[in-house]
Protein backbone atom coordinates (compact mmCIF):
# COMPACT_ATOMS: atom_id res chain seq x y z
CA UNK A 1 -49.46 70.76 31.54
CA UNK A 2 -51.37 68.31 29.08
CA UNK A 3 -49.22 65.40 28.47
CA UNK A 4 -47.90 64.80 24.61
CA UNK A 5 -50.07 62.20 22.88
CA UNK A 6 -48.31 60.15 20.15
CA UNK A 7 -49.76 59.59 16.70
CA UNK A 8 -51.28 55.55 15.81
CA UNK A 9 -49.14 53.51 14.18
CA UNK A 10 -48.68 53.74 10.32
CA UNK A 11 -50.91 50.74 9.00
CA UNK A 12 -47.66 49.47 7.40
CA UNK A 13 -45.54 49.28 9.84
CA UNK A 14 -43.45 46.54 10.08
CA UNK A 15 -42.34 48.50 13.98
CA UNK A 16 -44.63 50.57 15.82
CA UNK A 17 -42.09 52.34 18.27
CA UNK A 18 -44.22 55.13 20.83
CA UNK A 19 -42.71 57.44 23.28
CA UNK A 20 -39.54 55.36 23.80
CA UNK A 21 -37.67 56.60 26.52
CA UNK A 22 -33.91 55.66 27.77
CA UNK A 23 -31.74 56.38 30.41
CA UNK A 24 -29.00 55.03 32.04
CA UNK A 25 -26.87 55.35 35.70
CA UNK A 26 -24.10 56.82 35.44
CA UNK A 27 -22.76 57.20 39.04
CA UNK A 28 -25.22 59.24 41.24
CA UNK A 29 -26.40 60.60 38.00
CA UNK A 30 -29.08 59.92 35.33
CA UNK A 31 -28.54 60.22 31.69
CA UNK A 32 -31.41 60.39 29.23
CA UNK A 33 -30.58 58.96 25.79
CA UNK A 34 -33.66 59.11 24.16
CA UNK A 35 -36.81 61.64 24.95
CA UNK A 36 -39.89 60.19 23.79
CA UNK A 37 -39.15 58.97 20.58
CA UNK A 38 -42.25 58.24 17.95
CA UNK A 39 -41.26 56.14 14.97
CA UNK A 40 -42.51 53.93 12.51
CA UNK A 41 -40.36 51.88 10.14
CA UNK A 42 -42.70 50.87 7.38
CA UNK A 43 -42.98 46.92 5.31
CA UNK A 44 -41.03 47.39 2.07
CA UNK A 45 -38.30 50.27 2.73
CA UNK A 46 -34.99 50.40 3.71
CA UNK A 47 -34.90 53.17 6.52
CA UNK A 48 -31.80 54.80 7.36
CA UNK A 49 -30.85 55.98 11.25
CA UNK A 50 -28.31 58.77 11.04
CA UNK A 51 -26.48 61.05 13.60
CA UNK A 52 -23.60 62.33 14.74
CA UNK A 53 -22.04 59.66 17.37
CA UNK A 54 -23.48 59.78 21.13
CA UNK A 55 -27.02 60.62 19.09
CA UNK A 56 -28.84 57.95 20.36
CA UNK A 57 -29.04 55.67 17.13
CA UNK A 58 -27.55 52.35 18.07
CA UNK A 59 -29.40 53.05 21.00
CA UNK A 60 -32.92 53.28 19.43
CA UNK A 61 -32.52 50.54 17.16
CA UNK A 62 -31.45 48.20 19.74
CA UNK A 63 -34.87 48.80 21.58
CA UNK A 64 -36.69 48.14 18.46
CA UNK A 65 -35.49 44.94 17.84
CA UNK A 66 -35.77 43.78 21.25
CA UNK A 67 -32.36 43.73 22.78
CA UNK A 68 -32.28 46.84 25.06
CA UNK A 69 -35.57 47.31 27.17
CA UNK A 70 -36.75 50.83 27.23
CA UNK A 71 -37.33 52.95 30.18
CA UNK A 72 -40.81 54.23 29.18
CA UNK A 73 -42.94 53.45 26.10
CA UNK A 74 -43.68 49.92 24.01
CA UNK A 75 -42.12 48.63 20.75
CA UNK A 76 -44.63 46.88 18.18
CA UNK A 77 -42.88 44.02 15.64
CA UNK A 78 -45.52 43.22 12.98
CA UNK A 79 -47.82 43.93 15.49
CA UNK A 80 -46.41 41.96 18.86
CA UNK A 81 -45.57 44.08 21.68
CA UNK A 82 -42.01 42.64 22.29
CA UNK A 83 -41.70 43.84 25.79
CA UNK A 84 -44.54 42.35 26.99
CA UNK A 85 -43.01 38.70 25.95
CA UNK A 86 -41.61 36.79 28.43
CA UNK A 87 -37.38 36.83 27.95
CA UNK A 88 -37.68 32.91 26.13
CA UNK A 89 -40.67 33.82 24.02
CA UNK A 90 -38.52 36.97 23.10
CA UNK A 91 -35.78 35.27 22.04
CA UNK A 92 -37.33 32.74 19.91
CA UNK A 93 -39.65 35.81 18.21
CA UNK A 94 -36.25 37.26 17.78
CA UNK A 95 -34.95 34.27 16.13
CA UNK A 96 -37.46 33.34 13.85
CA UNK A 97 -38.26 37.20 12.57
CA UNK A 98 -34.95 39.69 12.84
CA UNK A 99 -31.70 39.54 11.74
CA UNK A 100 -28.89 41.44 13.05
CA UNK A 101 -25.44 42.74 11.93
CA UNK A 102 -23.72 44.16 14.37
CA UNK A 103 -20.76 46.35 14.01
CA UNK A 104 -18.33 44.03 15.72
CA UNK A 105 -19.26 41.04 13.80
CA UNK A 106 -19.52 38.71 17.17
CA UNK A 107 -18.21 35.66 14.74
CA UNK A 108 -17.85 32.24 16.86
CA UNK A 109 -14.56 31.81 16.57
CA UNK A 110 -13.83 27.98 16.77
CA UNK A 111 -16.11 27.28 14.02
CA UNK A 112 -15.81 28.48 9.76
CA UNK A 113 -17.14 30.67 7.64
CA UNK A 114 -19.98 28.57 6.00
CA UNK A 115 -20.88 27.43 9.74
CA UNK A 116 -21.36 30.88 11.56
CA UNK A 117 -23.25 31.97 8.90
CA UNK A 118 -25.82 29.01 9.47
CA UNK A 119 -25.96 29.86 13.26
CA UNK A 120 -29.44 31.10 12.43
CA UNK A 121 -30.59 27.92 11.12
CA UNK A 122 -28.79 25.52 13.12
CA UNK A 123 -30.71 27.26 16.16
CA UNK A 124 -33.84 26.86 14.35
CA UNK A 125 -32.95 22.98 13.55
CA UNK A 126 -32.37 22.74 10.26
CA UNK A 127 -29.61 19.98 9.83
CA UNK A 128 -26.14 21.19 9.72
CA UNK A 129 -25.29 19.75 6.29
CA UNK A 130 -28.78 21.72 4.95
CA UNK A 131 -28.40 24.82 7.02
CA UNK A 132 -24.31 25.44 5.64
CA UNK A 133 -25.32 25.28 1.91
CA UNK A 134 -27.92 27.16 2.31
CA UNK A 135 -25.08 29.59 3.63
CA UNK A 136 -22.87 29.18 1.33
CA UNK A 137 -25.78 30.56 -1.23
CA UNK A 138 -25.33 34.19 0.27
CA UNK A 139 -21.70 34.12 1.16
CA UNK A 140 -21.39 32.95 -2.96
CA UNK A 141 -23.58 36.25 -3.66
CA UNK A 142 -21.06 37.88 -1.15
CA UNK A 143 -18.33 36.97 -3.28
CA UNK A 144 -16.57 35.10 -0.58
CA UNK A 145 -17.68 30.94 -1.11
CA UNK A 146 -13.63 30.07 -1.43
CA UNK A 147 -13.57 31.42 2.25
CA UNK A 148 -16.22 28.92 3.44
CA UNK A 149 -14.02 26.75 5.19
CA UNK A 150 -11.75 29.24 7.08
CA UNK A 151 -12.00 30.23 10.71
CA UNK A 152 -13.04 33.75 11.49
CA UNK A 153 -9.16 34.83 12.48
CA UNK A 154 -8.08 33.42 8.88
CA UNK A 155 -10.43 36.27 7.12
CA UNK A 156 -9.95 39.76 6.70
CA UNK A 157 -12.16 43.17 8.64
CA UNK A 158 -13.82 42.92 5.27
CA UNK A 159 -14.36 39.45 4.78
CA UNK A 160 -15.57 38.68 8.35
CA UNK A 161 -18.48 40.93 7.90
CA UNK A 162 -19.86 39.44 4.63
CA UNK A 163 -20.13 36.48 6.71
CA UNK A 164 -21.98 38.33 9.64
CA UNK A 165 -23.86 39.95 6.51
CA UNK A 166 -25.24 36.14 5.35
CA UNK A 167 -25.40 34.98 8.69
CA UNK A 168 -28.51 37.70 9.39
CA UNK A 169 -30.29 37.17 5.94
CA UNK A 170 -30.00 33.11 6.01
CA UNK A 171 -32.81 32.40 7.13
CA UNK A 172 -35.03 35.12 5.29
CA UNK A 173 -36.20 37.45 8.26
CA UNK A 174 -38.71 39.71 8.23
CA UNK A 175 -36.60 42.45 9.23
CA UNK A 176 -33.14 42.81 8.90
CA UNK A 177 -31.71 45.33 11.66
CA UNK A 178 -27.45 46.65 10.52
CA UNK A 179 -25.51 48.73 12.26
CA UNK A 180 -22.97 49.94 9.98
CA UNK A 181 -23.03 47.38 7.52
CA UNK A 182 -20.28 48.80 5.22
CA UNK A 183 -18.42 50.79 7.21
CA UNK A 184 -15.19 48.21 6.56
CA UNK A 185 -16.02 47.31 2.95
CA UNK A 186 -14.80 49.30 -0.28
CA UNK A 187 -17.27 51.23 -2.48
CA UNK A 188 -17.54 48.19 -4.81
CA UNK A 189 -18.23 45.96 -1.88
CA UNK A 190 -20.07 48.21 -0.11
CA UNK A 191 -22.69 48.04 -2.86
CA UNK A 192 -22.63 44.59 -3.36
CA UNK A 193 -23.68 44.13 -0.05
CA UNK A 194 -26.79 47.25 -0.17
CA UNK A 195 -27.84 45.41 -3.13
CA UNK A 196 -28.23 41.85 -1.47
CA UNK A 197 -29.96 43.62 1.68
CA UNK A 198 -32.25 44.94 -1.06
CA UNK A 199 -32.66 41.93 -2.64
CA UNK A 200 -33.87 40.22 0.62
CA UNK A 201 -34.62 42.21 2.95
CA UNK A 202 -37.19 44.64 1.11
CA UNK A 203 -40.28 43.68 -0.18
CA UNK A 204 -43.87 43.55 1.14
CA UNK A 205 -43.97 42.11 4.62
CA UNK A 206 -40.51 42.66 5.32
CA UNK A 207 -38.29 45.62 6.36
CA UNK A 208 -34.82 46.78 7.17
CA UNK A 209 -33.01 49.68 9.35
CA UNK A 210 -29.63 50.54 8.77
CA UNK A 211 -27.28 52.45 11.31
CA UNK A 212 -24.66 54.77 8.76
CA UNK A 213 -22.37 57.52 8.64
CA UNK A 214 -21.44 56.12 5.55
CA UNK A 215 -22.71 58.98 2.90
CA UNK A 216 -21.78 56.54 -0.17
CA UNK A 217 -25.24 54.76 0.27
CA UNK A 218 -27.22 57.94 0.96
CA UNK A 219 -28.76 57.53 -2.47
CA UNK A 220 -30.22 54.19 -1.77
CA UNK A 221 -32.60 54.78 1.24
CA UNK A 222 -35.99 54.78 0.92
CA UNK A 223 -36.53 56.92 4.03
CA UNK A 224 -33.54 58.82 6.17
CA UNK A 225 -34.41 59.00 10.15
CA UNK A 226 -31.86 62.14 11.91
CA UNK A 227 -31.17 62.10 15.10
CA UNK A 228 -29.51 64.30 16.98
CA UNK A 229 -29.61 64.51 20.92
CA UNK A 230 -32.07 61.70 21.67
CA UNK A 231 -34.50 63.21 19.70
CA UNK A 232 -35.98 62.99 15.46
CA UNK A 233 -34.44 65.94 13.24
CA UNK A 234 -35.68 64.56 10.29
CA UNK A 235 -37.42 62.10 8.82
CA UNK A 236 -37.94 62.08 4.64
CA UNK A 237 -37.01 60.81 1.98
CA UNK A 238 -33.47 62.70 1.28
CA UNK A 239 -31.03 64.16 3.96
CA UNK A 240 -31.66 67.57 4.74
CA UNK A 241 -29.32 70.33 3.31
CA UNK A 242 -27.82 71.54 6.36
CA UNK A 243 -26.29 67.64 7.43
């Protein structure tokens, strides 16, 4: 059998993901998430990852960002082959190129608003005084300054992930990586939000994947990845009919 060859990487590609492979233990079992997934998400677009749940898409972007290794295959960020960096010099490319927002927000909870949101910058050592107006810029844009000073269990579902929201574009990454960004926010909000991650996070030299189900955003998308089973459906510009 001749073995599948995958296609070079699109020459603006902000990540160069080839035959990515996953699978986990599960008992005396083996599950494979992912089979061999070839994907390029490209400087200047915001690419959707959509599925049906158990499709592999948290999954996928987690490897392409550098937080879940991959079985088989290698991950290119703007060219550096993450998984070939030792685990420090991974987390400080992580740090000073991607931000995340995660689904469950991961706020610290001892400290406010205006200071998680810094977190970035603070670990980057920019002075704390600096780093929380500089904050306070995107949770102002966020519509949520006059909750600056609160503790994460003073905020609402809503509220606590504008914060995560700023806390990932603070300190202007080159890619900004969301899983389910506005999946607890109301339409108005919800846009809000998709037009600030436009605002930052796409232009040349930059780049940003969102995770969805949420089909109120469809429209904005520059590209739509499907997944379904571990494996690409679809990749183009609109959803397909039958989804």
């Amino acid at each position: 059998m001749t073995a599948t060859v995958s296609p070079p990487c699109d020459a603006e590609a902000a990540i160069c993901a080839r035959g990515i492979v996953r699978e986990f233990e599960a008992g005396q079992s083996t599950i494979r998430v992912l089979h061999g997934i070839d994907a390029d998400i490209r400087s200047g677009e915001m690419t959707y990852v959509v599925g049906e749940s158990g499709s592999g898409k948290t999954t996928l972007i987690s490897i392409m960002c550098g937080i879940l290794y991959p079985t088989e295959g290698e991950v290119k960020v703007f060219g550096t082959d993450i998984y070939k960096l030792s685990d420090t010099e991974l987390v400080n490319f992580r740090l000073d190129n991607i931000g995340f927002i995660f689904q469950q927000y991961n706020l610290i909870p001892s400290i406010d608003a205006a200071s998680n949101a810094a977190v970035p910058l603070i670990a980057q050592g920019v002075p704390l005084h600096e780093a929380r107006e500089r904050a306070k810029v995107l949770l102002d844009k966020l519509n949520i300054l006059d909750q600056a000073d609160k503790l994460p269990r003073q905020l609402s579902g809503g509220q606590q992930q504008r914060v995560a929201i700023a806390r990932a574009l603070v300190h202007e990454p080159r890619l900004v990586v969301c899983d389910e960004p506005t999946a607890a926010l109301d339409a108005r909000s919800g846009r809000r939000v998709m037009d600030l991650l436009r605002e930052v996070a796409v232009a040349p030299g930059r780049a940003c994947i969102i995770v969805t189900h949420d089909n109120r955003i469809f429209d904005l998308a520059d590209r739509i990845i499907v997944l379904e089973d571990g494996r690409i459906t679809h990749d183009g510009k609109d959803m397909p009919d039958d989804h």
